[in-house]
C-alpha atoms as a PDB file:
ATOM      1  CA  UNK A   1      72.395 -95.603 175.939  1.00  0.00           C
ATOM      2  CA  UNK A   2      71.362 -91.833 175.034  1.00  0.00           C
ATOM      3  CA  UNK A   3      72.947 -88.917 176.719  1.00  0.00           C
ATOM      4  CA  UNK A   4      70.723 -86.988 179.230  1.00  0.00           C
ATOM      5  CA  UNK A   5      69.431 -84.242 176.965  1.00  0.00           C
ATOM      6  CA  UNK A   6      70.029 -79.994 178.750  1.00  0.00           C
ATOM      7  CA  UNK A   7      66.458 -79.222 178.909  1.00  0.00           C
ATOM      8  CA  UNK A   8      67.488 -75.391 179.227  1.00  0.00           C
ATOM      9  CA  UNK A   9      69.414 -75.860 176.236  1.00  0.00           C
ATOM     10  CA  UNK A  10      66.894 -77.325 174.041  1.00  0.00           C
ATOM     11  CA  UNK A  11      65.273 -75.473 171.258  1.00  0.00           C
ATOM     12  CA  UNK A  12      61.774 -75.476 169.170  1.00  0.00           C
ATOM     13  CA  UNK A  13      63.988 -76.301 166.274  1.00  0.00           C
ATOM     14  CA  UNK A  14      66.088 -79.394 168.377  1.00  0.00           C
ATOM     15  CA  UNK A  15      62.295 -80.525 167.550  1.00  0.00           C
ATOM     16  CA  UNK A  16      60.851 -79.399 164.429  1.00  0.00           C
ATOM     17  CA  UNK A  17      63.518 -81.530 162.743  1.00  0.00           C
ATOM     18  CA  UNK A  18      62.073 -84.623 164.282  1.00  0.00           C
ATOM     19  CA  UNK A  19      58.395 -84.200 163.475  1.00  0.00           C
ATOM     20  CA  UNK A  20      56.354 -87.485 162.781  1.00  0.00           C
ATOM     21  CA  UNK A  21      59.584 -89.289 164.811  1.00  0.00           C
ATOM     22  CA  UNK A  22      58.380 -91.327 167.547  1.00  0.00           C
ATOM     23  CA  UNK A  23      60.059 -90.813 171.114  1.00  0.00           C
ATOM     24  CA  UNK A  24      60.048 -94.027 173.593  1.00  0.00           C
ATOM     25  CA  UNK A  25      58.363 -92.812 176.745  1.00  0.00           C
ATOM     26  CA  UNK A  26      59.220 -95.005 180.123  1.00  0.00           C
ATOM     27  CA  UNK A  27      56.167 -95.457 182.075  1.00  0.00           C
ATOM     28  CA  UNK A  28      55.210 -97.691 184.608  1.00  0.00           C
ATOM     29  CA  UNK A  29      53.820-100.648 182.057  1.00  0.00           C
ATOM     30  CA  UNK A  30      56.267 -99.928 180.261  1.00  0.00           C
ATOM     31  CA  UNK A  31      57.809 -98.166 177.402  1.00  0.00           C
ATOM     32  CA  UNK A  32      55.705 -96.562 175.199  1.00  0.00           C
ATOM     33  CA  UNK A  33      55.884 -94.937 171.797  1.00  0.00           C
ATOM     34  CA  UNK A  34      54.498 -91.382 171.024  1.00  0.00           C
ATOM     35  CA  UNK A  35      55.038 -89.561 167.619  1.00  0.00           C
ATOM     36  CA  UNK A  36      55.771 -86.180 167.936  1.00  0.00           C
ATOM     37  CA  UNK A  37      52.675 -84.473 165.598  1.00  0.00           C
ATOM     38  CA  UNK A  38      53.326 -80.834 166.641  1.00  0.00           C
ATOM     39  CA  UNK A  39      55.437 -77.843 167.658  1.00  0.00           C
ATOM     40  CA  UNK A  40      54.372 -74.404 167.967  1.00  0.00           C
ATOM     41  CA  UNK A  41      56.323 -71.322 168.960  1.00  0.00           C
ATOM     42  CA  UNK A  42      54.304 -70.378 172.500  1.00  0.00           C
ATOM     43  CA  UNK A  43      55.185 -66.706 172.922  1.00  0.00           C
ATOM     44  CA  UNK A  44      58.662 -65.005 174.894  1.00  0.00           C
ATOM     45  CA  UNK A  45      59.117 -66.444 178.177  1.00  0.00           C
ATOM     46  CA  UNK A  46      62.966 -65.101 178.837  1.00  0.00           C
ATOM     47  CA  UNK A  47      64.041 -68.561 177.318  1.00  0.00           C
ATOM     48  CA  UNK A  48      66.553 -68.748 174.749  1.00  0.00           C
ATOM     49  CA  UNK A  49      64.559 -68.954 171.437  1.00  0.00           C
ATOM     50  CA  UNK A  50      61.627 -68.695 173.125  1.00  0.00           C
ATOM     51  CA  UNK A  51      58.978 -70.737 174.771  1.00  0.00           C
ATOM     52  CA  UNK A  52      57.216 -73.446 172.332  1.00  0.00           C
ATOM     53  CA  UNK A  53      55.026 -76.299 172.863  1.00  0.00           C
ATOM     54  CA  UNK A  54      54.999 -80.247 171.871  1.00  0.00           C
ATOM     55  CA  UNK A  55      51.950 -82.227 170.997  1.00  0.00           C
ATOM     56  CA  UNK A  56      52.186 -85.799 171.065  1.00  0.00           C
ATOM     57  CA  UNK A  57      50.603 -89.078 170.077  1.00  0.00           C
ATOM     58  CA  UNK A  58      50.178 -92.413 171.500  1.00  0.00           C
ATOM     59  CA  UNK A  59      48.294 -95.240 170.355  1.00  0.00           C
ATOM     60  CA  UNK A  60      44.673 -95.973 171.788  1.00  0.00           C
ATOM     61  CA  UNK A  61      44.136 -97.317 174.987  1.00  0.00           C
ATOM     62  CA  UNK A  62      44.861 -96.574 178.126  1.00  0.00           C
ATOM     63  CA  UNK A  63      46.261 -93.097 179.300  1.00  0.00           C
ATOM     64  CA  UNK A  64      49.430 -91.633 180.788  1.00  0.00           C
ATOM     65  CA  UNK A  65      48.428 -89.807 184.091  1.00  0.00           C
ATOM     66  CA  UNK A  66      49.883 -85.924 183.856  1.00  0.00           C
ATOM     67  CA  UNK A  67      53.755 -85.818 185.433  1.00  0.00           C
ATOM     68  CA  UNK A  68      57.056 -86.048 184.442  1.00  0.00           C
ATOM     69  CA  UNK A  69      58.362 -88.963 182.215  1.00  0.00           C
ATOM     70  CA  UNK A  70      61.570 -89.774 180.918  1.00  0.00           C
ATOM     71  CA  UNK A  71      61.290 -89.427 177.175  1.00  0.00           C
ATOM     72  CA  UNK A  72      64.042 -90.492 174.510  1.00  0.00           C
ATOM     73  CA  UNK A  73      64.641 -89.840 171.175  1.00  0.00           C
ATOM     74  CA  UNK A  74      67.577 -90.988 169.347  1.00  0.00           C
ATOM     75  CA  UNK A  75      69.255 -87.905 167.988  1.00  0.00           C
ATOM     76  CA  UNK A  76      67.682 -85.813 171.382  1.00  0.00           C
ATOM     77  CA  UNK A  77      68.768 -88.106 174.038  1.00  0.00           C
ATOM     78  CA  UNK A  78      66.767 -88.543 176.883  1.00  0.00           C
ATOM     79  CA  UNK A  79      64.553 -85.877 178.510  1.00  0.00           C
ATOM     80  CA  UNK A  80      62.592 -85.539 181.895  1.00  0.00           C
ATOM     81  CA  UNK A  81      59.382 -83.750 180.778  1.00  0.00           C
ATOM     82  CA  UNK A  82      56.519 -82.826 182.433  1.00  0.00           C
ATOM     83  CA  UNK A  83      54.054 -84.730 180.110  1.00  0.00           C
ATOM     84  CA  UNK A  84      49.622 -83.204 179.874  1.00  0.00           C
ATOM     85  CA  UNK A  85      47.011 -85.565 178.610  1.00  0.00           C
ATOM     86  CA  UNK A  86      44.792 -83.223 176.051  1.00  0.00           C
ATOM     87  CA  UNK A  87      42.114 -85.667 175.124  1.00  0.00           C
ATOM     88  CA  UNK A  88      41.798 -87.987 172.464  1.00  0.00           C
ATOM     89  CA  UNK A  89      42.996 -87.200 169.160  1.00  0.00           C
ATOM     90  CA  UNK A  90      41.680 -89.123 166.018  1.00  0.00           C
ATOM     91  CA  UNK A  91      44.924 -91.090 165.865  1.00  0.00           C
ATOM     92  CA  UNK A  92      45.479 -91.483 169.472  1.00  0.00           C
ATOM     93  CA  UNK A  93      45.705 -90.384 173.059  1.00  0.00           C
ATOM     94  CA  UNK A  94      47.235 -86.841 173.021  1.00  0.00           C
ATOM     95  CA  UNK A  95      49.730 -84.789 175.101  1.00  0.00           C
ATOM     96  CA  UNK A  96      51.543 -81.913 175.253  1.00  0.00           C
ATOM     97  CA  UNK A  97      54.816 -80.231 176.834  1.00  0.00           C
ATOM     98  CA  UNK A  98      55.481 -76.578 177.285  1.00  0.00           C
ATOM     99  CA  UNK A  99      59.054 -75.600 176.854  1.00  0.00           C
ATOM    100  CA  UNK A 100      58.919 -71.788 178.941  1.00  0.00           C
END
């Protein structure tokens, strides 16, 4: 099982190493896979490195409400992230987390 993942500690480049990898999301059908298609620096915030945001994909079909999900990634660990539907990309359903 993956280690729980120091959210304060995390940095935009803990992610930029990882784009295009997918990251298991547990929601309540089930698990679900999103691919990480983004990360952008989002400005000084008093965090570490800086504030930055994630965009990512799921496949079509039905969509996550907003909240917070746990979300795992290998190399990461797992993560309790507060998790924004964005509308429909052309891949997918998209999402994003803000890092501040």
């Amino acid at each position: 099982m993956a280690a729980t993942a120091d959210l304060a500690a995390l940095r935009i480049d803990d992610f930029t190493a990882h784009l295009d990898a997918a990251f298991d999301v547990q929601a309540a059908g089930g698990v679900l896979s999103l691919k990480l298609a983004k990360v952008d620096p989002a400005g000084d915030s008093g965090r570490a490195g800086g504030a930055f945001s994630l965009i990512f994909v799921a496949p079509k079909g039905p969509w996550l409400p907003q909240g917070i999900y746990p979300v795992t990634h290998p190399a990461i660990g797992i993560m309790e992230i507060f998790l924004v539907p964005i509308g429909p990309r052309p891949d997918g359903n998209g999402y994003q987390a803000i890092f501040t």
